[in-house]
Every structure is written in structure tokens, then in C-alpha cells.
C-alpha atoms as a PDB file:
ATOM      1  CA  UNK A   1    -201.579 -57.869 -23.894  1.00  0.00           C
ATOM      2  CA  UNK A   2    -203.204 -57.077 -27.166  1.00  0.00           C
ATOM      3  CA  UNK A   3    -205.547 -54.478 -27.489  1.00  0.00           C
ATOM      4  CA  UNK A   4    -207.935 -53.461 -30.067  1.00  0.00           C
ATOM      5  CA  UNK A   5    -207.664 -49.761 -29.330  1.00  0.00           C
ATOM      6  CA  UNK A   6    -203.321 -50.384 -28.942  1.00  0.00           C
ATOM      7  CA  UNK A   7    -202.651 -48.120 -31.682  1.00  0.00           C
ATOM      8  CA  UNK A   8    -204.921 -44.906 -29.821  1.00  0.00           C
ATOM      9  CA  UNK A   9    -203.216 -41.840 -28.255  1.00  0.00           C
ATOM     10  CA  UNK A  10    -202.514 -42.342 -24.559  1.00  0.00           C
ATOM     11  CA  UNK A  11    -205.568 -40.689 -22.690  1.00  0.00           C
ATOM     12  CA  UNK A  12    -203.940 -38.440 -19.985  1.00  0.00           C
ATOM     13  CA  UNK A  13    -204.516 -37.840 -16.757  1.00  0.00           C
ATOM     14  CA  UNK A  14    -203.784 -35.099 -13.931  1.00  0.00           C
ATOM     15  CA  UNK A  15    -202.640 -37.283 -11.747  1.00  0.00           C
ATOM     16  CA  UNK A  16    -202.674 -41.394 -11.314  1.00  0.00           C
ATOM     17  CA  UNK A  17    -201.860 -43.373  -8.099  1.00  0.00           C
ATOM     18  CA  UNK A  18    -201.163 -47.122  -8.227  1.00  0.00           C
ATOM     19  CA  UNK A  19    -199.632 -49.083  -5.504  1.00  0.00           C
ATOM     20  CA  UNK A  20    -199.703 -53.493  -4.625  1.00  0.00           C
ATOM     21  CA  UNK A  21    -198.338 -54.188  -8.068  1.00  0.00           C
ATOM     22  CA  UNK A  22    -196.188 -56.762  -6.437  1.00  0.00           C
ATOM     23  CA  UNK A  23    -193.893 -57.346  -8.751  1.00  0.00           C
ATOM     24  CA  UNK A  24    -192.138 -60.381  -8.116  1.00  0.00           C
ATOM     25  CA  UNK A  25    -194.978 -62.565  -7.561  1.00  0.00           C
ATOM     26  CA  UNK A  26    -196.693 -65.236  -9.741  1.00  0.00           C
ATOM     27  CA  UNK A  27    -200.321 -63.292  -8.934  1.00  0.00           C
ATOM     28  CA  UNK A  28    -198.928 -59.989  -9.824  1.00  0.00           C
ATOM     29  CA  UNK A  29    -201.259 -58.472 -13.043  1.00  0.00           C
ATOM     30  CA  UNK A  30    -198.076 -57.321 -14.741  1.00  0.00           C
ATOM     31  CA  UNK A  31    -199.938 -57.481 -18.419  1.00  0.00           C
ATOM     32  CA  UNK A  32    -202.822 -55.698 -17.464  1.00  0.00           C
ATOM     33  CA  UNK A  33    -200.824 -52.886 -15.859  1.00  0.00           C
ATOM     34  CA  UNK A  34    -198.238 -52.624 -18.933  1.00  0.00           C
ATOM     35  CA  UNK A  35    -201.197 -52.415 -21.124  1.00  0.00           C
ATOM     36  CA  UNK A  36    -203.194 -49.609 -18.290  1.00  0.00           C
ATOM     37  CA  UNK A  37    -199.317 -47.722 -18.523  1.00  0.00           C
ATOM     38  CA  UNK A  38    -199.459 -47.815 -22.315  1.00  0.00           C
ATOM     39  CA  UNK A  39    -202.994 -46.477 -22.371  1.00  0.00           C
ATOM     40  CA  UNK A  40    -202.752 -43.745 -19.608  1.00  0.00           C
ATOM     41  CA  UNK A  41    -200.186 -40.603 -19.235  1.00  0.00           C
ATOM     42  CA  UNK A  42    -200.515 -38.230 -16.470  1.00  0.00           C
ATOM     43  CA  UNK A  43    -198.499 -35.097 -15.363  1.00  0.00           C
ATOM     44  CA  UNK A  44    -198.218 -36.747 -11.842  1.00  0.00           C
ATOM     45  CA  UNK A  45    -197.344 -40.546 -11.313  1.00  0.00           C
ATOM     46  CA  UNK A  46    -197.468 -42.121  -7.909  1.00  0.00           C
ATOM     47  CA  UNK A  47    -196.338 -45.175  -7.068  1.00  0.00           C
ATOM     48  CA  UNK A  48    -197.940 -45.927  -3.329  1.00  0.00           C
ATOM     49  CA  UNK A  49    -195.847 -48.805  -1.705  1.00  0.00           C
ATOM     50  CA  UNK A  50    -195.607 -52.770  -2.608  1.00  0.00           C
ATOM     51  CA  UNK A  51    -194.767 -52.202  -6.275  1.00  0.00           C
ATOM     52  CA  UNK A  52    -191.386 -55.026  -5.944  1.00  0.00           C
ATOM     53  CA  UNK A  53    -192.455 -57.644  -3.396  1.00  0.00           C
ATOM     54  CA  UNK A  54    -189.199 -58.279  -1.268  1.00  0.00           C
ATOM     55  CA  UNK A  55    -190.916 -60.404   1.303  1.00  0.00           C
ATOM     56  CA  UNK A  56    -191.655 -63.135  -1.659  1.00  0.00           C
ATOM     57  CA  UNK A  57    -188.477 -62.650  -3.935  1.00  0.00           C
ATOM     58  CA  UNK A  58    -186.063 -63.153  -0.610  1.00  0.00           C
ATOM     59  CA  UNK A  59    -187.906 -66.576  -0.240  1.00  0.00           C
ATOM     60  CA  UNK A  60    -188.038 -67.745  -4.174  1.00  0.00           C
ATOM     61  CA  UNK A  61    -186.438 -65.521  -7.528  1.00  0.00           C
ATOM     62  CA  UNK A  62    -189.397 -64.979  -9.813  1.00  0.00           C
ATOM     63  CA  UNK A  63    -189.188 -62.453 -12.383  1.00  0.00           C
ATOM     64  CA  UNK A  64    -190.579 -62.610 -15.864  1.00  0.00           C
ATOM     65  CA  UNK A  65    -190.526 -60.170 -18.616  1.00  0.00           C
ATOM     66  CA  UNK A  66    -193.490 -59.084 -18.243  1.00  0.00           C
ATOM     67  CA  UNK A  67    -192.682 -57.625 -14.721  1.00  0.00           C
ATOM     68  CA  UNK A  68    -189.126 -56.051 -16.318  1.00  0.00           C
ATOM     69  CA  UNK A  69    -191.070 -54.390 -19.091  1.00  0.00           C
ATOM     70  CA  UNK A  70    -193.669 -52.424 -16.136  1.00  0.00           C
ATOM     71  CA  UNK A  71    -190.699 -51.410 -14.679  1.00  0.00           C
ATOM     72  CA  UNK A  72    -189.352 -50.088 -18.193  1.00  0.00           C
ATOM     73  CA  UNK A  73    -192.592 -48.103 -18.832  1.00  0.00           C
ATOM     74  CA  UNK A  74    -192.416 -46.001 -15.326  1.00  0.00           C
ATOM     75  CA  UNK A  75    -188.654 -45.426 -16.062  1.00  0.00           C
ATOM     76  CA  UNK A  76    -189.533 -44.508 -19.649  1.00  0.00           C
ATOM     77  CA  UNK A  77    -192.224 -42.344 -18.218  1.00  0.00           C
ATOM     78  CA  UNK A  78    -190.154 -40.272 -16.453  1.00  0.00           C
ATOM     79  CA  UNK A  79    -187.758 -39.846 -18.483  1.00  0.00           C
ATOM     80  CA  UNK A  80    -190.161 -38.090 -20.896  1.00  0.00           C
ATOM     81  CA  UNK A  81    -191.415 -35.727 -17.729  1.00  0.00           C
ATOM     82  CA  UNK A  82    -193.882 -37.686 -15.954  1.00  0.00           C
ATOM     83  CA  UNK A  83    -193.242 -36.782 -12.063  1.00  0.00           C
ATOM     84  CA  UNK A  84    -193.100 -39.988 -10.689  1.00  0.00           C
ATOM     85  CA  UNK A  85    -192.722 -40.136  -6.884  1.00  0.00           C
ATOM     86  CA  UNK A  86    -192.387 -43.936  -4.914  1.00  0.00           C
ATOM     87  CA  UNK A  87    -193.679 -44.127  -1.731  1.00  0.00           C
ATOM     88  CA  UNK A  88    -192.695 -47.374  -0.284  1.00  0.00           C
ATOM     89  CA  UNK A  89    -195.019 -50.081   1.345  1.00  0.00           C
ATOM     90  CA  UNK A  90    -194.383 -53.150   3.651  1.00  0.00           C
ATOM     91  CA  UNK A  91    -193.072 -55.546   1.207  1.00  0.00           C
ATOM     92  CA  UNK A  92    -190.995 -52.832  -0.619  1.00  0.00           C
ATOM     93  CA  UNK A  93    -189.748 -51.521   2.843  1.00  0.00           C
ATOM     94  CA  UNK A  94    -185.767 -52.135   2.239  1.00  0.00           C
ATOM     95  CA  UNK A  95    -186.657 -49.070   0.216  1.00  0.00           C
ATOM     96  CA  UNK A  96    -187.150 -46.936   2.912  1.00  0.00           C
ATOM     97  CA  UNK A  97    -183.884 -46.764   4.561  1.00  0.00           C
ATOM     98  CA  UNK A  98    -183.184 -44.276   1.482  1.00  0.00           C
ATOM     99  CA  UNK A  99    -186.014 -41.844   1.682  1.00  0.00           C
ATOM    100  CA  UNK A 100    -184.312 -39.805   3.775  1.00  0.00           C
ATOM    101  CA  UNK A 101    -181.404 -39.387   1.592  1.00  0.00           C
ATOM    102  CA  UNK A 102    -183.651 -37.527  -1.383  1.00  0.00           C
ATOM    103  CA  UNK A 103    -182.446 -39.850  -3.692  1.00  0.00           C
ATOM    104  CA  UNK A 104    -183.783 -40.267  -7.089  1.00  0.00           C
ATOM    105  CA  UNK A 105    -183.657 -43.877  -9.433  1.00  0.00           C
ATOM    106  CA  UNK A 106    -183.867 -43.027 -12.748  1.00  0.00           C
ATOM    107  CA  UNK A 107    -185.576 -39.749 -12.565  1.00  0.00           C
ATOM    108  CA  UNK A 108    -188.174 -41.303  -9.673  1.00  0.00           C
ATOM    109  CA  UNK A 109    -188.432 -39.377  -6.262  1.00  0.00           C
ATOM    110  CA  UNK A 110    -188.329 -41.752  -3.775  1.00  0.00           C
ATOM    111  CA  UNK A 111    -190.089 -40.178  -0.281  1.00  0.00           C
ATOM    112  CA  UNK A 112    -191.788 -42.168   3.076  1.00  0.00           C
ATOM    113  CA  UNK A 113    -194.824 -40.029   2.374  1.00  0.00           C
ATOM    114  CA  UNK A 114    -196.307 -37.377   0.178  1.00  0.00           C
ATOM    115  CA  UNK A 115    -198.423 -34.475   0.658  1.00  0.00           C
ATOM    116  CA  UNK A 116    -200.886 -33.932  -3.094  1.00  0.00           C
ATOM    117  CA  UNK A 117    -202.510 -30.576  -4.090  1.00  0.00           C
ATOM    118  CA  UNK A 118    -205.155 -31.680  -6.728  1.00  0.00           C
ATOM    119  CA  UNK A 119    -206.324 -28.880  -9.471  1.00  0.00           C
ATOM    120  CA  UNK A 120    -209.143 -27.445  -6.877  1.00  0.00           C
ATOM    121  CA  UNK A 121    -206.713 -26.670  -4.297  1.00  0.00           C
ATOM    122  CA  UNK A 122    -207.898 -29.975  -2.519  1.00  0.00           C
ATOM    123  CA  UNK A 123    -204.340 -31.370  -0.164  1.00  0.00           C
ATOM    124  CA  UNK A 124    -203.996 -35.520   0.063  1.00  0.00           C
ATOM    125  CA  UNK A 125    -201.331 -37.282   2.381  1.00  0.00           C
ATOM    126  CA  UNK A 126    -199.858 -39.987   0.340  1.00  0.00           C
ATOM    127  CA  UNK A 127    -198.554 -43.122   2.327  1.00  0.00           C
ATOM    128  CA  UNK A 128    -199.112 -47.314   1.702  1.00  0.00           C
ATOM    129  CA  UNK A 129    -201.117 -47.540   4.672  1.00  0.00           C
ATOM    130  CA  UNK A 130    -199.161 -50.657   6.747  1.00  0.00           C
ATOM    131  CA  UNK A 131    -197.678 -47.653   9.143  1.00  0.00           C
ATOM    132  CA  UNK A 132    -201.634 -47.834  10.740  1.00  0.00           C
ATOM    133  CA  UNK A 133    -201.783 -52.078   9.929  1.00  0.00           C
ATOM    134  CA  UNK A 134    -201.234 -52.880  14.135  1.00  0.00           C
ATOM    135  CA  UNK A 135    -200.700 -56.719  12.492  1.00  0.00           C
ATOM    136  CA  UNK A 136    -197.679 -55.524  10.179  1.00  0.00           C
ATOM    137  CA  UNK A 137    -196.578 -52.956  12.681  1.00  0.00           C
ATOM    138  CA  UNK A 138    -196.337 -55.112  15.996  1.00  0.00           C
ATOM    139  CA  UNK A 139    -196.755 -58.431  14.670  1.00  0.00           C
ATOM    140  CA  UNK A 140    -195.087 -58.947  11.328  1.00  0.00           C
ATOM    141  CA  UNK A 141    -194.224 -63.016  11.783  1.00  0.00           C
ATOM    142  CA  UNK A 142    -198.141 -62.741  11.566  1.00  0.00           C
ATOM    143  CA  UNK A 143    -198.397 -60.847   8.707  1.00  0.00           C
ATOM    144  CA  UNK A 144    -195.919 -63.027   7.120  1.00  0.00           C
ATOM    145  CA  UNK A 145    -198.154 -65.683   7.657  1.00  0.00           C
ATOM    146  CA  UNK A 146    -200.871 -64.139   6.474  1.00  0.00           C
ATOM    147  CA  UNK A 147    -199.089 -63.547   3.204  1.00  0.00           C
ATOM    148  CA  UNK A 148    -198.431 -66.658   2.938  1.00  0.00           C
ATOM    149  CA  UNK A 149    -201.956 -67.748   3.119  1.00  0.00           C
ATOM    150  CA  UNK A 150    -203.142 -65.145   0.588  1.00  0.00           C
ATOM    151  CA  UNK A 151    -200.583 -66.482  -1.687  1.00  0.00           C
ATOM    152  CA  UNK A 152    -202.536 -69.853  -1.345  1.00  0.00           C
ATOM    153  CA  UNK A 153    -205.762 -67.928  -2.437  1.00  0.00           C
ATOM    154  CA  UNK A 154    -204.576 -66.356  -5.167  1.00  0.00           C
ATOM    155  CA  UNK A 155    -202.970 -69.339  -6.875  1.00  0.00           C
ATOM    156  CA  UNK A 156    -206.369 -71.333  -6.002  1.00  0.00           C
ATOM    157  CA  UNK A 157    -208.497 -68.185  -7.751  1.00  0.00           C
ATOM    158  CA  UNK A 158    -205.581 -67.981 -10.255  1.00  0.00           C
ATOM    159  CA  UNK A 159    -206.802 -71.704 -11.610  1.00  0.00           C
ATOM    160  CA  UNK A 160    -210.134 -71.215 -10.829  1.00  0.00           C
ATOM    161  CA  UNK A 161    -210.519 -68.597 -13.186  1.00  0.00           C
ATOM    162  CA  UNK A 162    -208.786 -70.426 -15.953  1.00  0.00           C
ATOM    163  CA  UNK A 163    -211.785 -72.479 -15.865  1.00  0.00           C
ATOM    164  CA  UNK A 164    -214.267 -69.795 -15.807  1.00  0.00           C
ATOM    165  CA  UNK A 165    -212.017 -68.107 -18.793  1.00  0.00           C
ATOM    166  CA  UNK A 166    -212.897 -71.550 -20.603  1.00  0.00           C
ATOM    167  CA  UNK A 167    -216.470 -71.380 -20.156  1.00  0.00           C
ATOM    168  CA  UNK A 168    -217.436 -68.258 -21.513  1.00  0.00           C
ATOM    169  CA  UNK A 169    -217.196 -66.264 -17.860  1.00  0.00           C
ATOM    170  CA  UNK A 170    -215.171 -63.066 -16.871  1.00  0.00           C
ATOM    171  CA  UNK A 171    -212.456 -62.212 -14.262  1.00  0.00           C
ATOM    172  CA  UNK A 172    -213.449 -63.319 -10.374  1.00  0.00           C
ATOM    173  CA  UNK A 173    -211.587 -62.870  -6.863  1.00  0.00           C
ATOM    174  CA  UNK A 174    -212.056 -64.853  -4.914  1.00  0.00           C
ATOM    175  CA  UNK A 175    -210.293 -62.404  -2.002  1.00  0.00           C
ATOM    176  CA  UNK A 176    -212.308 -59.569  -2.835  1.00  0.00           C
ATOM    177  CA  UNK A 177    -215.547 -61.686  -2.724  1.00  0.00           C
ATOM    178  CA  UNK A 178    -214.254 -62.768   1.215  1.00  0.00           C
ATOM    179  CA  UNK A 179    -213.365 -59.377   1.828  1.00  0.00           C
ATOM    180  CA  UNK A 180    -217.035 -58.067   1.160  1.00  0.00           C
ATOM    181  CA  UNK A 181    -218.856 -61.000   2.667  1.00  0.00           C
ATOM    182  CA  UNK A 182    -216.254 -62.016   6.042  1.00  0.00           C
ATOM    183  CA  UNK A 183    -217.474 -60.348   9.249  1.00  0.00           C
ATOM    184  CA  UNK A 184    -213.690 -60.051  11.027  1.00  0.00           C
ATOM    185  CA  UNK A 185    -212.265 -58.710   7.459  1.00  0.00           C
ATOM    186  CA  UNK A 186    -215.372 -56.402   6.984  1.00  0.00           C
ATOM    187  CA  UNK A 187    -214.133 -54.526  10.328  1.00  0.00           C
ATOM    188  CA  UNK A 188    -210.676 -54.563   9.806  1.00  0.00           C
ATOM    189  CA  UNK A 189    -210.983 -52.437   6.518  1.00  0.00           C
ATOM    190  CA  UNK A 190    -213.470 -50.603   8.252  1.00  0.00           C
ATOM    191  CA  UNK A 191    -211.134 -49.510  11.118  1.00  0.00           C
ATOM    192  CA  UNK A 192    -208.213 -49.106   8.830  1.00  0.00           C
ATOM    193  CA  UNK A 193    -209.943 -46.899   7.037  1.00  0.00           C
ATOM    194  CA  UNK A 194    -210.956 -44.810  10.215  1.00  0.00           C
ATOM    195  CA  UNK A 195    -207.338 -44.663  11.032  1.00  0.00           C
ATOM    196  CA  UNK A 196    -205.883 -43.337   7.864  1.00  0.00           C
ATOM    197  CA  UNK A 197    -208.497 -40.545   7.750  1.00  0.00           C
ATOM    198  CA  UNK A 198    -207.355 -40.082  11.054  1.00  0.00           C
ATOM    199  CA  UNK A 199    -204.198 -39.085  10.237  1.00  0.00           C
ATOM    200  CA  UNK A 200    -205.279 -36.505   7.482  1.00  0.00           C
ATOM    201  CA  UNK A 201    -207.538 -34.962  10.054  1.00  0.00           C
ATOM    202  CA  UNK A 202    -204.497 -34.278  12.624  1.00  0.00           C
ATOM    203  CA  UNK A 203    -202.332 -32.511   9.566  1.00  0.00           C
ATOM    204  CA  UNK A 204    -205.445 -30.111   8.451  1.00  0.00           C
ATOM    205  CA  UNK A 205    -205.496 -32.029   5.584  1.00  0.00           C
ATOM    206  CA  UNK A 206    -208.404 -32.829   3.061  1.00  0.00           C
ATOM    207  CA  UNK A 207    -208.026 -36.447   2.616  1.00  0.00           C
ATOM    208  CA  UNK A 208    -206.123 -39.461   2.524  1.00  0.00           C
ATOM    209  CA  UNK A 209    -204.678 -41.801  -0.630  1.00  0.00           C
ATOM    210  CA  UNK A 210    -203.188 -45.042   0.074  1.00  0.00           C
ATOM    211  CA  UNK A 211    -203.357 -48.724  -1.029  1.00  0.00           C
ATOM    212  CA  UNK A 212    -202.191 -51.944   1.318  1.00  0.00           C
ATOM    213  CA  UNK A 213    -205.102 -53.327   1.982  1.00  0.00           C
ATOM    214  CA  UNK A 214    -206.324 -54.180  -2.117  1.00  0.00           C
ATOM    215  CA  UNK A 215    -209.348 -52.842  -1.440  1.00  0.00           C
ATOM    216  CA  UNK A 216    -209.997 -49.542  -4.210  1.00  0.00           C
ATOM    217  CA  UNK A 217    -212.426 -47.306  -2.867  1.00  0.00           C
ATOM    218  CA  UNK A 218    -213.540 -43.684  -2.427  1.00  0.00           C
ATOM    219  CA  UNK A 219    -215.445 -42.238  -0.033  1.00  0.00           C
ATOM    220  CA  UNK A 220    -215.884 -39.388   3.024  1.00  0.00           C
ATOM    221  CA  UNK A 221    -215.254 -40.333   6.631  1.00  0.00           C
ATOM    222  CA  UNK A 222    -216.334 -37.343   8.880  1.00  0.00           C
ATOM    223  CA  UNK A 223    -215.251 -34.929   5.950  1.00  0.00           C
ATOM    224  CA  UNK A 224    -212.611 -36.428   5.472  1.00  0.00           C
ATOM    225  CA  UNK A 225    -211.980 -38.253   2.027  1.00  0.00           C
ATOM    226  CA  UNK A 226    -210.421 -41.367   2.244  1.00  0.00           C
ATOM    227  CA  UNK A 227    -209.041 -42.807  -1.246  1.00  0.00           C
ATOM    228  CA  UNK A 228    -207.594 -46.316  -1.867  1.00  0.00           C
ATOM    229  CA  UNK A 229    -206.187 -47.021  -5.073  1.00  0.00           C
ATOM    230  CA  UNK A 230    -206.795 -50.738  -4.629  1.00  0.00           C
ATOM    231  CA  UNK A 231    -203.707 -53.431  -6.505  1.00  0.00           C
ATOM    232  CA  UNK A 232    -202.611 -55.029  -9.962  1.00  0.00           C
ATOM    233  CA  UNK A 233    -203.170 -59.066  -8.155  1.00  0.00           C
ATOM    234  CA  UNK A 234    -206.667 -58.910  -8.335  1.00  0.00           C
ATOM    235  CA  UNK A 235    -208.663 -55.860  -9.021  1.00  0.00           C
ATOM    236  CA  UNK A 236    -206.244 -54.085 -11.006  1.00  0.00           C
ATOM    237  CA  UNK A 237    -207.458 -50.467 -10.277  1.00  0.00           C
ATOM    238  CA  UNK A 238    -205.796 -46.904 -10.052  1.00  0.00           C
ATOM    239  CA  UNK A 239    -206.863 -44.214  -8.791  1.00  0.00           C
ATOM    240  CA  UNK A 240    -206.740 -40.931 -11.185  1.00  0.00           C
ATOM    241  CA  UNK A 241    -207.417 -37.250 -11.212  1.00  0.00           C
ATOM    242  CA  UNK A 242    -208.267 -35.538 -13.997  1.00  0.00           C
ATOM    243  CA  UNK A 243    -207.648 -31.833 -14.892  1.00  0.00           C
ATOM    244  CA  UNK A 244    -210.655 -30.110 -12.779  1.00  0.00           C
ATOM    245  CA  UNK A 245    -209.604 -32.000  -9.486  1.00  0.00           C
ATOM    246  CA  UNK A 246    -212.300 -34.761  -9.763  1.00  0.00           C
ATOM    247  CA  UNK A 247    -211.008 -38.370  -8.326  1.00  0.00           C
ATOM    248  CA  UNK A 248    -212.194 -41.551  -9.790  1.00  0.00           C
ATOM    249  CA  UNK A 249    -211.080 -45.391  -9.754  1.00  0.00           C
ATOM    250  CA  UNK A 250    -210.543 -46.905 -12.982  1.00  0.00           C
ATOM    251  CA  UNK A 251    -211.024 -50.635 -13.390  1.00  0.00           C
ATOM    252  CA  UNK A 252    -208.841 -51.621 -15.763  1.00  0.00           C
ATOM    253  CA  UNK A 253    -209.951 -55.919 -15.138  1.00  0.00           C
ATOM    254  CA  UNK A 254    -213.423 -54.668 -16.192  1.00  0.00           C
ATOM    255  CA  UNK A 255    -212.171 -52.831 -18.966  1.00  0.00           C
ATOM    256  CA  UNK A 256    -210.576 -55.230 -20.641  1.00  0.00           C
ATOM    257  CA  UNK A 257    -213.029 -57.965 -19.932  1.00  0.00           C
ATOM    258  CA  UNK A 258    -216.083 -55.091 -21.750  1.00  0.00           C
ATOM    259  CA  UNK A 259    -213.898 -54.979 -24.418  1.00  0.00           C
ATOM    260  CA  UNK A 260    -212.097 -58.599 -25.640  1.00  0.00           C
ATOM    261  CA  UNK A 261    -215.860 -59.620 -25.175  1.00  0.00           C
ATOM    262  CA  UNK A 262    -217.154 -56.991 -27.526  1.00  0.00           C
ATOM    263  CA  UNK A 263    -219.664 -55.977 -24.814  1.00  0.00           C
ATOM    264  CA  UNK A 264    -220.881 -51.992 -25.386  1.00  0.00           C
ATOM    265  CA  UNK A 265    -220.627 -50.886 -22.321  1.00  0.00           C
ATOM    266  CA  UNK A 266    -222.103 -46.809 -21.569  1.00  0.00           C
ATOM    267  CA  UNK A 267    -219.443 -44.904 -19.843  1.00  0.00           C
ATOM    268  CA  UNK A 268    -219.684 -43.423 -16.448  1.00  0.00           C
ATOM    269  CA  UNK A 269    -219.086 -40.435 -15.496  1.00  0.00           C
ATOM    270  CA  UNK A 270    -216.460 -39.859 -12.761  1.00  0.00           C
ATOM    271  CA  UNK A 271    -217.432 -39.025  -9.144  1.00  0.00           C
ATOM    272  CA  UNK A 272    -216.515 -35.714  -7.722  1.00  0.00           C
ATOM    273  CA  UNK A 273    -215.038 -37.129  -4.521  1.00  0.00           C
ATOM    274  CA  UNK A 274    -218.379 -38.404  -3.719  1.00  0.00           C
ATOM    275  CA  UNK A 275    -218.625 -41.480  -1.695  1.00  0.00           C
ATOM    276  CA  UNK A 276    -218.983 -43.660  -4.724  1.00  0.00           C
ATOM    277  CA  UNK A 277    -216.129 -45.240  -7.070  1.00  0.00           C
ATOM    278  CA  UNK A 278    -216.427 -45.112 -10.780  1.00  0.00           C
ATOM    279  CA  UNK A 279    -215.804 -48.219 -13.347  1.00  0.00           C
ATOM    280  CA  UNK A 280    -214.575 -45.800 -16.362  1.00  0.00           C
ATOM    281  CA  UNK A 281    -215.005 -47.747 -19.661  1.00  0.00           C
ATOM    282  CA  UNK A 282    -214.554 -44.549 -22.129  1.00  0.00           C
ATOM    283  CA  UNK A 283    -212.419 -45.612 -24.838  1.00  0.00           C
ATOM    284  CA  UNK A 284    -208.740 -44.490 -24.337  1.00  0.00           C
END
């Protein structure tokens, strides 16, 4: 994706978690997140679950260049130092029968979970999230379904956006909007998040980073601070830490949007795990 600020020094990070790339897929954001990679280093690179999507690839072979080339950049990336652990999800789970082995692909750790120590001495469990899903865990023909049907949606707010792209609009999910505005999705996230802070709680542990459910967001749950990284189909987020400890979610759709509009956009500064998310727009 061309970029008028290509040519800038990579702004680096502490730390940056991405997960739901879902590479494989016809809605996966593999340009934006080439263009995020080429943008961003970080001494720390976590990769939180559903980066390949198996589910879709074992049904229909799709696999562009795009998609090859993210996967050359995180290789690449390591190989110049970057500590890049994989955690896998649910449609990356053939993955998993290996974490126990300590394997490493290319210089990448591969692990069923992670614990983090930011800068401030601050301790995250890393995992995808699905482990807590009781749909994916107990009823996965369901959540096959359900994938199926979000599929659907994303093709339908892949064209519809086309259009808007034609008339002058930016970027728009579609998903995201339902998320927000559907009672019976509204309470899912809601109790999912409940759950993974949960499981931080019972380890002593500070907080909680994940992604599965595409939903970026920061914020404390009974002292506990849950973080979602959100996905590269629709929101393309991460989730970074810088070199004081401070979390923030960079929106990378927005970004990009600000700038191949020439909108000025005044830069915000990142939350200190504060129950707010950030939309950074400082120029790389």
C-alpha cells in the first residue's frame, strides 16, 4: 500500500500484540498490516492466535501475495532480533499440538500462552481468548456456522464499502457497527470479557491481553486490566506498549484513511491503562 510517509524510519515500540489477521481469507487486511509492519518495530512481537485461518483454507485455497509478503515481514523481523512469540487461536489451532514441544519456525517461539512483564513491572497473561468462548469450546459445528455467516458479512461490507470508497466516504464495518448496537452480542463481549479477567485474577496477575472476539479495547474490570488487541478484517488495530509501560490501541484503518485524505488530524496521547483506547495518528 503506498504511503506518503513510506520512506520514514520505523517508529518503535516496546512491545506490539496483533492477533485475527486471518490470513487465508478474502476479508483478511493483509495491505494494511504489511504497511502497519513496515511502519512499526518493537523489541517484543506477539502474535495472539488466528493469524493463518485453517478453518477457511481446509474448505477453499486462497492465498495471495499480499498475505505471503506479511508472513515475510514477521520472519524478517525476527531474524533481525525482534522476539516474536505465536500464541495460537481457534482457527490456527493445528498449531497447538506443537507448543509443547518448544519449537521455534524461523526464529518465532511458538507457546499455548504467555505470561508479559511490561517496563513498570506490570505482568499480562497472553492467550487468543476461544479457551473461555463456551460456543467454540463445546459447540464448535456452531461456531463453524457462525463463521460462515460472518464470512457473508464481511464480503457484503467488503462491497459496500467500495461504494462508499467511490463517493468520497471512509472505511465502515458493518460487524463492528452490530457488535455495538445488538443486545445478545453486547452481552456476549461483555461476559467474555468478565471471563478472561477472570483468569488473570486466579494467577495474581495484573491483566489480561487477548484478541478472538475483533473487538480492540482497553479497560479495568475489578482491577483487573483487560486488553484486546482487536483484528486486521475489519478494524485493523494492535495493541502496543511503549518504553514507560503505557498500553494503547493503534488504529491503523483510521490512520490511513487521516492521511490518503490529507485530513490534519491532532494526535492523542496514549492512555496509561486507563479505561479508554487511543486512535494514535502521530506521524511514524
Amino acid at each position: 500500500m503506498a504511503n506518503k510517509h513510506s520512506d520514514s524510519a520505523p517508529k518503535k515500540f516496546r512491545t506490539i500484540w496483533i492477533s485475527d489477521v486471518h490470513l487465508g481469507t478474502r476479508g483478511c487486511k493483509a495491505d494494511f498490516l504489511l504497511d502497519f509492519l513496515r511502519h512499526h518495530d518493537s523489541e517484543y512481537l506477539y502474535l495472539v492466535g488466528d493469524i493463518v485461518d485453517g478453518w477457511r483454507l481446509k474448505k477453499s485455497w486462497f492465498w495471495v501475495q499480499s498475505h505471503n509478503d506479511v508472513v515475510q515481514k514477521i520472519l524478517r523481523k525476527a531474524r533481525k532480533g525482534t522476539k516474536v512469540v505465536y500464541v495460537p487461536g481457534n482457527h490456527d489451532e493445528f498449531l497447538r499440538d506443537y507448543t509443547h514441544l518448544g519449537l521455534k519456525f524461523g526464529e518465532i517461539q511458538l507457546v499455548q500462552e504467555a505470561v508479559h512483564t511490561t517496563a513498570d513491572g506490570r505482568q499480562f497473561l497472553i492467550l487468543h481468548g476461544d479457551e473461555l468462548d463456551g460456543v467454540v469450546k463445546h459447540a464448535k459445528w456452531l461456531a463453524i456456522l457462525g463463521d460462515w455467516a460472518y464470512n457473508i458479512m464481511l464480503s457484503i461490507n467488503h462491497v459496500f464499502n467500495i461504494v462508499r470508497r467511490k463517493m468520497g466516504y471512509p472505511y465502515w464495518s458493518l460487524s463492528a457497527y452490530l457488535k455495538h448496537k445488538v443486545k445478545n452480542a453486547v452481552n456476549f463481549i461483555s461476559s467474555f470479557e468478565a471471563s478472561l479477567a477472570n483468569q488473570a485474577r486466579k494467577r495474581n496477575l495484573d491483566g489480561i491481553i487477548c484478541g478472538h472476539i475483533h473487538k480492540a479495547e482497553i479497560r479495568d474490570i475489578n482491577g483487573i486490566l483487560y486488553c484486546n488487541d482487536g483484528d486486521w478484517v475489519e478494524s485493523c488495530t494492535a495493541l502496543v506498549e511503549d518504553w514507560a509501560g503505557q498500553l494503547s490501541i493503534v488504529h491503523w484503518a483510521d490512520k490511513q484513511v487521516a492521511e490518503h485524505s490529507e485530513v490534519a488530524l491532532e494526535p492523542v496521547a496514549a492512555t496509561t491503562f486507563t479505561q479508554t483506547t487511543t486512535r494514535q495518528h502521530e506521524t511514524s
